[in-house]
C-alpha atoms as a PDB file:
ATOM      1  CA  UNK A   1      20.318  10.101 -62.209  1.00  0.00           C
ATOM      2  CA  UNK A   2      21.777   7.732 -59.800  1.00  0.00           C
ATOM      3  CA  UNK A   3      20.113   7.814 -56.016  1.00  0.00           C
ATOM      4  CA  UNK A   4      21.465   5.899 -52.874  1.00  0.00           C
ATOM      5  CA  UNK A   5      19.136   5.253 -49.825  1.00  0.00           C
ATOM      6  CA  UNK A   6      20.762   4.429 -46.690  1.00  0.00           C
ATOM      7  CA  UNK A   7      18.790   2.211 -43.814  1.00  0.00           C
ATOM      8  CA  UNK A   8      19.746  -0.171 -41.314  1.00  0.00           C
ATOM      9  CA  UNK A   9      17.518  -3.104 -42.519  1.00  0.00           C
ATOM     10  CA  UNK A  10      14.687  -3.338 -44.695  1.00  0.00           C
ATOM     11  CA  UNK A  11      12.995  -5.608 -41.985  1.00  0.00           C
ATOM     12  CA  UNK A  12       9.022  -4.800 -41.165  1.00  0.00           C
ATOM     13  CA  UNK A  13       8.555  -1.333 -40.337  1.00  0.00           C
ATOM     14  CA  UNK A  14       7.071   1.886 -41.156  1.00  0.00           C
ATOM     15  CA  UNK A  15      10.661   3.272 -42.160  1.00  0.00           C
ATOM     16  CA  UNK A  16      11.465   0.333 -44.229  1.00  0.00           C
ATOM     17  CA  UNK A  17       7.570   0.600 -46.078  1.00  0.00           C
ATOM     18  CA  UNK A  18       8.424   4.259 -47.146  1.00  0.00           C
ATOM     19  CA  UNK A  19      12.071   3.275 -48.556  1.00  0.00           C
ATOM     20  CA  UNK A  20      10.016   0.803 -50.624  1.00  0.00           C
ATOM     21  CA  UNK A  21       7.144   3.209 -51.855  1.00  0.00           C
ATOM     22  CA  UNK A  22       9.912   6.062 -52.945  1.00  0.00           C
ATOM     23  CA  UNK A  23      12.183   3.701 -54.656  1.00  0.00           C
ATOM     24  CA  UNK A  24       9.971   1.289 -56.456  1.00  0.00           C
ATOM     25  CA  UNK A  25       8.678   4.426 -57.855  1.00  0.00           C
ATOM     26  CA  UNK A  26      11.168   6.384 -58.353  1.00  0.00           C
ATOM     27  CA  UNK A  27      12.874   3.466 -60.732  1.00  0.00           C
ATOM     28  CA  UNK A  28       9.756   2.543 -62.677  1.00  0.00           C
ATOM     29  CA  UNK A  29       7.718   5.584 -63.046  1.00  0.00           C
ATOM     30  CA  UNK A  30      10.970   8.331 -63.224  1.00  0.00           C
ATOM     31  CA  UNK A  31      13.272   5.500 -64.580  1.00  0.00           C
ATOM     32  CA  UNK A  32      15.934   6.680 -61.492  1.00  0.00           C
ATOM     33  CA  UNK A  33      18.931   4.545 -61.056  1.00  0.00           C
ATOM     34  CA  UNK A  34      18.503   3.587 -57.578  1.00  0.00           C
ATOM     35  CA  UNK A  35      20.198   1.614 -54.614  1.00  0.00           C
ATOM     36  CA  UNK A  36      19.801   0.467 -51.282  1.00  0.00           C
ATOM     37  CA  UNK A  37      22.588   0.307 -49.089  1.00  0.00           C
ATOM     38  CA  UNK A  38      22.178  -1.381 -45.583  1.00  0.00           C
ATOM     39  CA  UNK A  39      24.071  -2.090 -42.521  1.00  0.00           C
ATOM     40  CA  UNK A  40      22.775  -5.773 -41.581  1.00  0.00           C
ATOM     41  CA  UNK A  41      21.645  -8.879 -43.476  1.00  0.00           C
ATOM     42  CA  UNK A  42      18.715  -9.023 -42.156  1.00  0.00           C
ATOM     43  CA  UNK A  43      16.041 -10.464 -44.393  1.00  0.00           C
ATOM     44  CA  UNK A  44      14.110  -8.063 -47.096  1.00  0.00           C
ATOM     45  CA  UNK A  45      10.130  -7.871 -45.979  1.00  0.00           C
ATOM     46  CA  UNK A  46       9.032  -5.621 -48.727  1.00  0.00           C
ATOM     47  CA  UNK A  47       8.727  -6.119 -52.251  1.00  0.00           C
ATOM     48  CA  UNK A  48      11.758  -4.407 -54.417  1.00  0.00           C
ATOM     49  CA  UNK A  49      12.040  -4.267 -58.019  1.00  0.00           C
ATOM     50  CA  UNK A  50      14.483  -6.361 -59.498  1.00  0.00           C
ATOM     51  CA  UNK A  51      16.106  -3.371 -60.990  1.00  0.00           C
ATOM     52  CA  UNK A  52      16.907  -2.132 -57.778  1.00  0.00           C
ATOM     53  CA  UNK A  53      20.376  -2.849 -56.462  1.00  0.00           C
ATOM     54  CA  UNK A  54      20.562  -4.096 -52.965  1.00  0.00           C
ATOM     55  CA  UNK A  55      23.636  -3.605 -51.066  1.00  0.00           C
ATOM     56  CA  UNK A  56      24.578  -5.745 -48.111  1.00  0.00           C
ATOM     57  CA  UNK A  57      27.397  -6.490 -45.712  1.00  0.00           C
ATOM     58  CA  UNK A  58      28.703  -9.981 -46.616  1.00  0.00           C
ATOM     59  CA  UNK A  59      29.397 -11.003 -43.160  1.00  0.00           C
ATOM     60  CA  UNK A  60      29.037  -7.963 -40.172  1.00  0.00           C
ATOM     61  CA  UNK A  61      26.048  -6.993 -38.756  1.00  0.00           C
ATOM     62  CA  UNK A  62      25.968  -3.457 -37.753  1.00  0.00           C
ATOM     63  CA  UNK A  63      23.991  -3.018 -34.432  1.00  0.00           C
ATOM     64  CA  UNK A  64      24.558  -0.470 -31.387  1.00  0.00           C
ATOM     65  CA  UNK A  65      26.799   2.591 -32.555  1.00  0.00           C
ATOM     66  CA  UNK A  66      29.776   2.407 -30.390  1.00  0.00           C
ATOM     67  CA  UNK A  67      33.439   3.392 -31.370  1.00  0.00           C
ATOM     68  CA  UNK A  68      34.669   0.191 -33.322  1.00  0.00           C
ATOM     69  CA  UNK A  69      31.637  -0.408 -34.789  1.00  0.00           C
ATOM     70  CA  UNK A  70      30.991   3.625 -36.127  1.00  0.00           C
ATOM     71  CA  UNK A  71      34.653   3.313 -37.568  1.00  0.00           C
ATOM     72  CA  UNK A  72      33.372  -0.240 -39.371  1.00  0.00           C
ATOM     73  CA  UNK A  73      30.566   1.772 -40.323  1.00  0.00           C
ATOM     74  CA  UNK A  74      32.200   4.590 -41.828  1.00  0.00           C
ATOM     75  CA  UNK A  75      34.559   2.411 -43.793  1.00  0.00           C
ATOM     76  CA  UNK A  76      31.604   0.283 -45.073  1.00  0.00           C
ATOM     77  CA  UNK A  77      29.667   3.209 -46.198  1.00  0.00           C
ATOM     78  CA  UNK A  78      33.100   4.914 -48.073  1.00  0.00           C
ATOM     79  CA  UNK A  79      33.710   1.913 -49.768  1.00  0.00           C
ATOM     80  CA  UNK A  80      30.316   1.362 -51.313  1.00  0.00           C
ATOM     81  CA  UNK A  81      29.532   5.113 -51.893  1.00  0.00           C
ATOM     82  CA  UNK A  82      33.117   5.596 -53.634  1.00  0.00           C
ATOM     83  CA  UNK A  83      32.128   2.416 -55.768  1.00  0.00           C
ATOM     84  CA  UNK A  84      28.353   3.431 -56.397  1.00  0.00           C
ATOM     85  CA  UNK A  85      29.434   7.388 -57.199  1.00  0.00           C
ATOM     86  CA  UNK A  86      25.837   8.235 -56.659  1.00  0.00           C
ATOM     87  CA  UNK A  87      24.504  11.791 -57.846  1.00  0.00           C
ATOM     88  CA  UNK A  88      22.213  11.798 -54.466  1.00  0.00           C
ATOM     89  CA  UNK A  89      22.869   9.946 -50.916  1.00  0.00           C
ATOM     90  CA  UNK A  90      19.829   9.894 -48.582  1.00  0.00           C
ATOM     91  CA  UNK A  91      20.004   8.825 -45.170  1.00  0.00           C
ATOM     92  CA  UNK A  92      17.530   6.784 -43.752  1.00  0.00           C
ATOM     93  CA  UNK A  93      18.236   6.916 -40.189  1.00  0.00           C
ATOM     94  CA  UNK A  94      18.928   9.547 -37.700  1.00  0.00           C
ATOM     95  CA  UNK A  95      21.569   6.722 -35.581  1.00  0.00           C
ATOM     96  CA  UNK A  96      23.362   6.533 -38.961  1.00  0.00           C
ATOM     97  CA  UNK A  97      22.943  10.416 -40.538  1.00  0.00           C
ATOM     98  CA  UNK A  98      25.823  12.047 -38.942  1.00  0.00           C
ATOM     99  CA  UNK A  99      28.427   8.985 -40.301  1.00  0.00           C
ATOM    100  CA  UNK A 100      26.456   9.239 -43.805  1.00  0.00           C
ATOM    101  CA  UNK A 101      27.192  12.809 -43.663  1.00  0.00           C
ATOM    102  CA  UNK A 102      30.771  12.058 -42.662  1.00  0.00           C
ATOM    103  CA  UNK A 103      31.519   9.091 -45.443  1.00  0.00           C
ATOM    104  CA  UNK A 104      30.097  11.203 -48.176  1.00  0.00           C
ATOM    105  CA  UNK A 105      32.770  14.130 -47.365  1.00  0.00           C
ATOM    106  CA  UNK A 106      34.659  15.288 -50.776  1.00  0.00           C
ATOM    107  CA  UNK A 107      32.478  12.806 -53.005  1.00  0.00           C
ATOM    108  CA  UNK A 108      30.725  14.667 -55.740  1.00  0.00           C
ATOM    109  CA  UNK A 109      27.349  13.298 -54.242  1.00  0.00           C
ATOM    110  CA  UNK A 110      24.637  15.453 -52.553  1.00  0.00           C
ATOM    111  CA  UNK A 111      23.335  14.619 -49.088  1.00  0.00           C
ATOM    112  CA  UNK A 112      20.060  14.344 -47.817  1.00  0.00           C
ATOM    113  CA  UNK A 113      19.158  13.541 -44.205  1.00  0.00           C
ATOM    114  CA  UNK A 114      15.702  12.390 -43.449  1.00  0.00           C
ATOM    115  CA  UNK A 115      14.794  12.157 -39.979  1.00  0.00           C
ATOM    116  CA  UNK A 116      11.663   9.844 -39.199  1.00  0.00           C
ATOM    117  CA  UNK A 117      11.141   9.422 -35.329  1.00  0.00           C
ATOM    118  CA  UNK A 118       9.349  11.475 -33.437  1.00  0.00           C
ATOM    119  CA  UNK A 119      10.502  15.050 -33.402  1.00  0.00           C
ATOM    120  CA  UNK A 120      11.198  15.075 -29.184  1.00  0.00           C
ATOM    121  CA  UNK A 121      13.157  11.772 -29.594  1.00  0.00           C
ATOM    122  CA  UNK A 122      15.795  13.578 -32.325  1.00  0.00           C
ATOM    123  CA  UNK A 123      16.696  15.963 -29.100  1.00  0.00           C
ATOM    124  CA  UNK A 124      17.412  13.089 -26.991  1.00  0.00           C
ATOM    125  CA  UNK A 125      20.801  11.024 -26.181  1.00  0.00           C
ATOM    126  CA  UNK A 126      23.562  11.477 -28.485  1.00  0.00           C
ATOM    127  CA  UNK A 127      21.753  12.446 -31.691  1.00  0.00           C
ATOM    128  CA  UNK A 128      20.401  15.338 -30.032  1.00  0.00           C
ATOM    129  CA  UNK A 129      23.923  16.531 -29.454  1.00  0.00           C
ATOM    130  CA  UNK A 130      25.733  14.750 -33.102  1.00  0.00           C
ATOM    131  CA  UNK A 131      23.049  15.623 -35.566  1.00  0.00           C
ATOM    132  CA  UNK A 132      22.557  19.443 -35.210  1.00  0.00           C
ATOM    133  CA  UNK A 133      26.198  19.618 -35.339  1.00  0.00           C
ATOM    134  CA  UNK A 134      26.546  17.446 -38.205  1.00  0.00           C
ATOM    135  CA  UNK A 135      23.265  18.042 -40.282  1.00  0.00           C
ATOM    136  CA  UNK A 136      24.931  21.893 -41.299  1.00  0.00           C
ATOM    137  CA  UNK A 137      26.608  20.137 -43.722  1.00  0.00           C
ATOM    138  CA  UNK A 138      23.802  18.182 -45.481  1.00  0.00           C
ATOM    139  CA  UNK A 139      22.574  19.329 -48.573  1.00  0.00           C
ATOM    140  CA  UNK A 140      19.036  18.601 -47.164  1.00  0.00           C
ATOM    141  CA  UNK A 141      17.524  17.711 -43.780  1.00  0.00           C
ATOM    142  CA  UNK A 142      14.265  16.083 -44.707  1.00  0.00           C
ATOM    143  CA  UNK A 143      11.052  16.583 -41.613  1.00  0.00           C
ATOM    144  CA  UNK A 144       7.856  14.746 -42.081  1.00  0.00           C
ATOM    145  CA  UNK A 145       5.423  17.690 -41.223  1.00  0.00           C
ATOM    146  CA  UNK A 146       5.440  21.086 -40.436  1.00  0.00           C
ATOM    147  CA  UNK A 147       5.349  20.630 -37.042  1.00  0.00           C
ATOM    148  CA  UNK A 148       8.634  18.613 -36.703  1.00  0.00           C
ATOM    149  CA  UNK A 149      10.133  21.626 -38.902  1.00  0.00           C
ATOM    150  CA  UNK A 150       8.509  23.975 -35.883  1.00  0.00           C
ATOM    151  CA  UNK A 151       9.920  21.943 -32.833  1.00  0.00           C
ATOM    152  CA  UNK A 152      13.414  21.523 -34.662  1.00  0.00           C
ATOM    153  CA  UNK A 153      13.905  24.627 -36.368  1.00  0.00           C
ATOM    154  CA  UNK A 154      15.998  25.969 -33.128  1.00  0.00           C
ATOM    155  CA  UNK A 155      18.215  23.036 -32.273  1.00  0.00           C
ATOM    156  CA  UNK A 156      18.831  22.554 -36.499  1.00  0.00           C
ATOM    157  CA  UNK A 157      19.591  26.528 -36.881  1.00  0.00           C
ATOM    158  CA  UNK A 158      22.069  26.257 -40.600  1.00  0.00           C
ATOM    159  CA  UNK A 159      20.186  23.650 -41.673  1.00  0.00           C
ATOM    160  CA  UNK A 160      18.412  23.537 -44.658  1.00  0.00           C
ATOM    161  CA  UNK A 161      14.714  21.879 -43.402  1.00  0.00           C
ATOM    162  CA  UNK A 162      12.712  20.442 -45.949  1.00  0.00           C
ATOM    163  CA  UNK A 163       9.095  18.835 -44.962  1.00  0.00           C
ATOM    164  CA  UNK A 164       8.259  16.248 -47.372  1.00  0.00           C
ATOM    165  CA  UNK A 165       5.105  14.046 -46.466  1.00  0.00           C
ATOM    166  CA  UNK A 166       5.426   9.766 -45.990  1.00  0.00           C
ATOM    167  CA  UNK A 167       4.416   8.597 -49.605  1.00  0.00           C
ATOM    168  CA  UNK A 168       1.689   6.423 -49.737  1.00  0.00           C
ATOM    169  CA  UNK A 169       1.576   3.432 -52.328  1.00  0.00           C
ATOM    170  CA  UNK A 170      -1.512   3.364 -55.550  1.00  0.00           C
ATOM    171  CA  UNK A 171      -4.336   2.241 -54.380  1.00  0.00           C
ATOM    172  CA  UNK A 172      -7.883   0.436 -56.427  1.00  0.00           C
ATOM    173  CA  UNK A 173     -10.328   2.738 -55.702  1.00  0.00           C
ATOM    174  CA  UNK A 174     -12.544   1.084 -58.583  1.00  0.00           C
ATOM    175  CA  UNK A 175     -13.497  -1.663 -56.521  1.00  0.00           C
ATOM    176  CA  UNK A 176     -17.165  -1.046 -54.663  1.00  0.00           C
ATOM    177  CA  UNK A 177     -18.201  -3.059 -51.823  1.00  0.00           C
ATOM    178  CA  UNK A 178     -20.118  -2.216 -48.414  1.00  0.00           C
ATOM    179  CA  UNK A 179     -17.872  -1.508 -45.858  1.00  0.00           C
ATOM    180  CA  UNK A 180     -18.712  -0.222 -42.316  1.00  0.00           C
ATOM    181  CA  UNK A 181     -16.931   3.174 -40.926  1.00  0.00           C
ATOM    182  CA  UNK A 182     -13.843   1.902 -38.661  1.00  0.00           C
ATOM    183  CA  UNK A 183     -11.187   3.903 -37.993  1.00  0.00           C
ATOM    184  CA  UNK A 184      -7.735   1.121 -37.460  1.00  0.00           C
ATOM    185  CA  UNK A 185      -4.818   2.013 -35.782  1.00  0.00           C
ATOM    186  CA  UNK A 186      -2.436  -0.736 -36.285  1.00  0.00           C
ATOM    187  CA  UNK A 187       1.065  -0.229 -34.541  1.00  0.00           C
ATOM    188  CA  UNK A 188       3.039  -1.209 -31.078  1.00  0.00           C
ATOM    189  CA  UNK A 189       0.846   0.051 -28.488  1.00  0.00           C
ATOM    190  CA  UNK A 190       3.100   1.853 -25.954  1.00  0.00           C
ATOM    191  CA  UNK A 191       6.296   3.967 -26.532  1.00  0.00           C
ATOM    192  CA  UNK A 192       6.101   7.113 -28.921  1.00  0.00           C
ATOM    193  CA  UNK A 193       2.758   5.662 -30.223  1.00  0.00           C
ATOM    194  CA  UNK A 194       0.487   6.997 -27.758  1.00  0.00           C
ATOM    195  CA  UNK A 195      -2.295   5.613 -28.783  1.00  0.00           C
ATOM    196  CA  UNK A 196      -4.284   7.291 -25.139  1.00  0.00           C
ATOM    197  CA  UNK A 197      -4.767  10.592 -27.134  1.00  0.00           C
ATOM    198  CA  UNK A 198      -6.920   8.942 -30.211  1.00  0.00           C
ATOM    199  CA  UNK A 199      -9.264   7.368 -27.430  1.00  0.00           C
ATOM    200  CA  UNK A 200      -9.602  11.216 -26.323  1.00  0.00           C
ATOM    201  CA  UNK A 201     -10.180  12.107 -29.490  1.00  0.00           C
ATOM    202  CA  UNK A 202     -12.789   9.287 -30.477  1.00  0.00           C
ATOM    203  CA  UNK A 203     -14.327  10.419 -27.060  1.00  0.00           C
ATOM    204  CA  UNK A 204     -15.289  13.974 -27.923  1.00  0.00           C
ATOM    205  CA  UNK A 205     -16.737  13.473 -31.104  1.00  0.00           C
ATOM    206  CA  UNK A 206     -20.391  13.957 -30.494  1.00  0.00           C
ATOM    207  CA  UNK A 207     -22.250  11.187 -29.695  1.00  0.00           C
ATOM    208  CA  UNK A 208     -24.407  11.174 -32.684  1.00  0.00           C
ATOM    209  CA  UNK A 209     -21.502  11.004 -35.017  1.00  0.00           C
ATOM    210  CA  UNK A 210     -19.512   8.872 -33.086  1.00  0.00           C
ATOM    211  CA  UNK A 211     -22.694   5.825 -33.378  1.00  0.00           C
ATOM    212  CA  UNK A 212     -22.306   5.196 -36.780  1.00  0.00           C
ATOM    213  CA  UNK A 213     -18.195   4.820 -36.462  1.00  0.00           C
ATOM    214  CA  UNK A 214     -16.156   2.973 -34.525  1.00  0.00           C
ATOM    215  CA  UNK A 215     -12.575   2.571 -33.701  1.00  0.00           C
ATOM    216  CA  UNK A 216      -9.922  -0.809 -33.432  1.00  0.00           C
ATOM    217  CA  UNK A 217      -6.599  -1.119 -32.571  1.00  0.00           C
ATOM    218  CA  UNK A 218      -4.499  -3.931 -34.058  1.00  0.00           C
ATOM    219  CA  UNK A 219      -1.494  -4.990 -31.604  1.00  0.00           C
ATOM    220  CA  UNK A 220       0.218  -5.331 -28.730  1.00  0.00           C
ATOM    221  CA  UNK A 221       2.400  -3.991 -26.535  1.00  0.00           C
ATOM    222  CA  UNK A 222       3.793  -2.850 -22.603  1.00  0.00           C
ATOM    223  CA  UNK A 223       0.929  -0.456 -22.634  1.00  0.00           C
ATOM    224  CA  UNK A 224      -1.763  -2.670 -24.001  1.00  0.00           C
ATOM    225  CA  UNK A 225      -3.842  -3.326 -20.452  1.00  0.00           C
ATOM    226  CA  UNK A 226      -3.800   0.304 -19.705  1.00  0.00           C
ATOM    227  CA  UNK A 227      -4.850   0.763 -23.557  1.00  0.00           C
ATOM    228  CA  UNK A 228      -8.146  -1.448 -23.077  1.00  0.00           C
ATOM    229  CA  UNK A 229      -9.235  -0.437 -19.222  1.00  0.00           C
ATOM    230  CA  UNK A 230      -8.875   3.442 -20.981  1.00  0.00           C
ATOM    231  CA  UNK A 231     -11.204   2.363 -23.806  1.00  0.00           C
ATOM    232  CA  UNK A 232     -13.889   0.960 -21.757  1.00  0.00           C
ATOM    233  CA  UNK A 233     -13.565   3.554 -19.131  1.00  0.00           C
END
């Protein structure tokens, strides 16, 4: 079997972790033939096996979606898909599903949308108007939890959802050492994070509980000063 993922970038980021986690395993534990086609040259962060083709544009950079550059896009996506002939196409990102959806027209390949930002966001702008439109003709529309299925399921009517769960990578568990209970949140703090309603959270857990745990967060962001006076408050 032959897979294609589609991204932007495989820069630092929770999008680009997953990509890595599926296809590293896909290729050495299933033995999947499996590629990675992106729209920038932007520098790999995570570690790929070698077996694991790696498709870049030579010189363009793909950036904001406007008319020129979603007709490069489409050309550089029929190009490489007609040349891969992949059994299964999976889009990687909602700004790019629709034209993934559109290169892939009368290839032999199967199409899979995955849609990874927040459920409220996919209903904004233009992919809240593109993708339901476009999605009807994907094999698969992939949702991260149930609830995204819930919130969508009217917008995406024709669709077929799927909810498949983030992967997460193998971890030692044989290694014992003390450790105290923290709970880390590591991300941008601000945006679609919202990192206000785990402080809420932390704060009704009763008291006696909450003594023996505590809870960090690891970054910065516009919202980081509001973040902290909320915490001590």
């Amino acid at each position: 079997m032959k897979v294609v993922f589609v991204a932007d970038s495989m820069k630092a980021g929770g999008l680009q972790r997953v990509i890595s986690i599926i296809t590293n395993q896909l290729q050495l534990i299933h033995g999947v033939e499996i590629g990675i086609l992106l729209f920038s040259r932007q520098p790999i962060m995570y570690d790929i096996n070698n077996a694991i083709q790696i498709v870049q544009p030579k010189k363009i950079r793909f950036s904001n979606i406007k008319i020129i550059n979603a007709l490069m896009v489409l050309i550089y996506l029929r190009r490489n898909l007609k040349r891969i002939k992949p059994d299964h196409i999976i889009g990687f990102h909602e700004r790019y599903n629709a034209l993934i959806i559109l290169a892939s027209l009368f290839l032999k390949s199967k199409v899979h949308v995955s849609n990874r930002a927040s459920p409220l966001s996919s209903l904004e702008g233009y992919r809240g108007i593109v993708n339901p439109i476009f999605y009807k003709w994907a094999d698969t529309v992939i949702l991260q939890t149930a609830k995204s299925k819930e919130l969508l399921a009217a917008s995406y009517r024709g669709s077929n959802l799927v909810v498949i769960n983030n992967p997460i990578d193998t971890v030692n568990t044989a290694i014992k050492t003390e450790r105290n209970n923290i709970i880390i949140n590591v991300g941008s703090i601000g945006g679609m994070k919202n990192q206000n309603l785990l402080v809420d959270y932390y704060d009704a857990i009763d008291n006696v509980v909450k003594r023996d745990w505590q809870l960090h967060f690891i970054g910065d962001g516009p919202k980081c000063e509001e973040l902290k006076k909320k915490s001590k408050s």
